[in-house]
Protein backbone atom coordinates (compact mmCIF):
# COMPACT_ATOMS: atom_id res chain seq x y z
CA UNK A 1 -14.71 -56.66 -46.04
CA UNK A 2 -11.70 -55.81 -48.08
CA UNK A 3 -11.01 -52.40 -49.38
CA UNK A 4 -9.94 -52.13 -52.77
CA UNK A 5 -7.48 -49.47 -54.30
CA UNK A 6 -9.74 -47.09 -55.56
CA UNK A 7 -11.88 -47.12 -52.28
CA UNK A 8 -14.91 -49.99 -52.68
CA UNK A 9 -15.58 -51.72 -49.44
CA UNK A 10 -17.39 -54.44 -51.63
CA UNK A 11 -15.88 -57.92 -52.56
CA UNK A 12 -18.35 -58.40 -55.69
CA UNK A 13 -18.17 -54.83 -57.13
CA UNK A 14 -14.79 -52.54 -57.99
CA UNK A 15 -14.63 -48.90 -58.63
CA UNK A 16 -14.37 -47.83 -62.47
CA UNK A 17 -13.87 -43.97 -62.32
CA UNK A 18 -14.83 -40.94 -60.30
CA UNK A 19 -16.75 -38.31 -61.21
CA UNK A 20 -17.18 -35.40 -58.78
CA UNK A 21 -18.68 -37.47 -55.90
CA UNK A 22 -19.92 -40.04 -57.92
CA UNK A 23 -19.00 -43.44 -58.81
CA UNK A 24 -19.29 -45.68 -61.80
CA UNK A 25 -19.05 -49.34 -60.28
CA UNK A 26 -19.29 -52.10 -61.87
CA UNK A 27 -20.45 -55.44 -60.41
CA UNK A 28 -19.27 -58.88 -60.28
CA UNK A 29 -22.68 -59.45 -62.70
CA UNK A 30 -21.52 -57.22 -64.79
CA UNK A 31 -23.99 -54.49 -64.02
CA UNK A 32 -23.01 -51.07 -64.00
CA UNK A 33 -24.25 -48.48 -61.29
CA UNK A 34 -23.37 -44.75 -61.01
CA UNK A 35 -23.62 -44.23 -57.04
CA UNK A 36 -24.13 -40.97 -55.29
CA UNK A 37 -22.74 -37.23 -56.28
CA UNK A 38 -25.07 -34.62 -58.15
CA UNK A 39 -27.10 -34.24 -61.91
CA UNK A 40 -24.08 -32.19 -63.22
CA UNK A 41 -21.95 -35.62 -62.01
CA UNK A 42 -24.47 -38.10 -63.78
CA UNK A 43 -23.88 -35.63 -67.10
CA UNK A 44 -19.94 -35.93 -67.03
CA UNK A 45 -20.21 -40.04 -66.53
CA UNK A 46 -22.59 -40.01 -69.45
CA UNK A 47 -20.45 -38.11 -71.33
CA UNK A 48 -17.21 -40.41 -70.60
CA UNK A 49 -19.79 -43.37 -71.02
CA UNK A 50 -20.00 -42.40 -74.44
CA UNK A 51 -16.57 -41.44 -75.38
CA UNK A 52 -14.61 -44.35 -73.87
CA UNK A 53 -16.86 -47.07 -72.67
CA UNK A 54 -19.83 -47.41 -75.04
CA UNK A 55 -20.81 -51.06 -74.18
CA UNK A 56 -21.80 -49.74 -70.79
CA UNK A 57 -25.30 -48.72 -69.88
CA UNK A 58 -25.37 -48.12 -65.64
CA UNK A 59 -28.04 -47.66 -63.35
CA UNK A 60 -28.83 -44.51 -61.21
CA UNK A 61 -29.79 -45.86 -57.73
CA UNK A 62 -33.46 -43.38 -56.28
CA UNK A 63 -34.04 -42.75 -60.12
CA UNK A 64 -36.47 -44.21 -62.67
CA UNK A 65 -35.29 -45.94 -65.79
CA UNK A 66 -36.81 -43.63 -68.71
CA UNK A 67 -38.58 -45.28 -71.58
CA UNK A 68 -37.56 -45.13 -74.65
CA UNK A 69 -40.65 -46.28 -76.13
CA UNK A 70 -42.15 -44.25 -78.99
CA UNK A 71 -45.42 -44.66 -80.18
């Protein structure tokens, strides 16, 4: 597999930014997917998420979706 420059070993997926340990990828679907590092990591890439990238909504692979249904 190739290796791109911000460290991927995926072809169909690239590396948007870092955060602690984790990473915000994004894949050749266009689906978004924060992958490892801790909860204080998943706060700071929601936190960028919403300053500079509000279009993206990513997955947290091990971790339920919550609902946002109200009733």
């Amino acid at each position: 597999m190739k290796s791109n420059q911000t460290g991927s070993s995926s072809n169909d997926s690239r590396v948007i930014q870092q955060f602690g340990k984790a990473l915000l990828v994004q894949h050749q679907n266009g689906r978004h997917e924060l992958v490892g590092g801790s909860f204080s990591d998943l706060i700071a890439a929601g936190e960028w998420v919403s300053l500079f990238a509000h279009d993206i909504v990513f997955s947290v692979p091990g971790r339920p979706a919550r609902s946002t249904y109200v009733s």
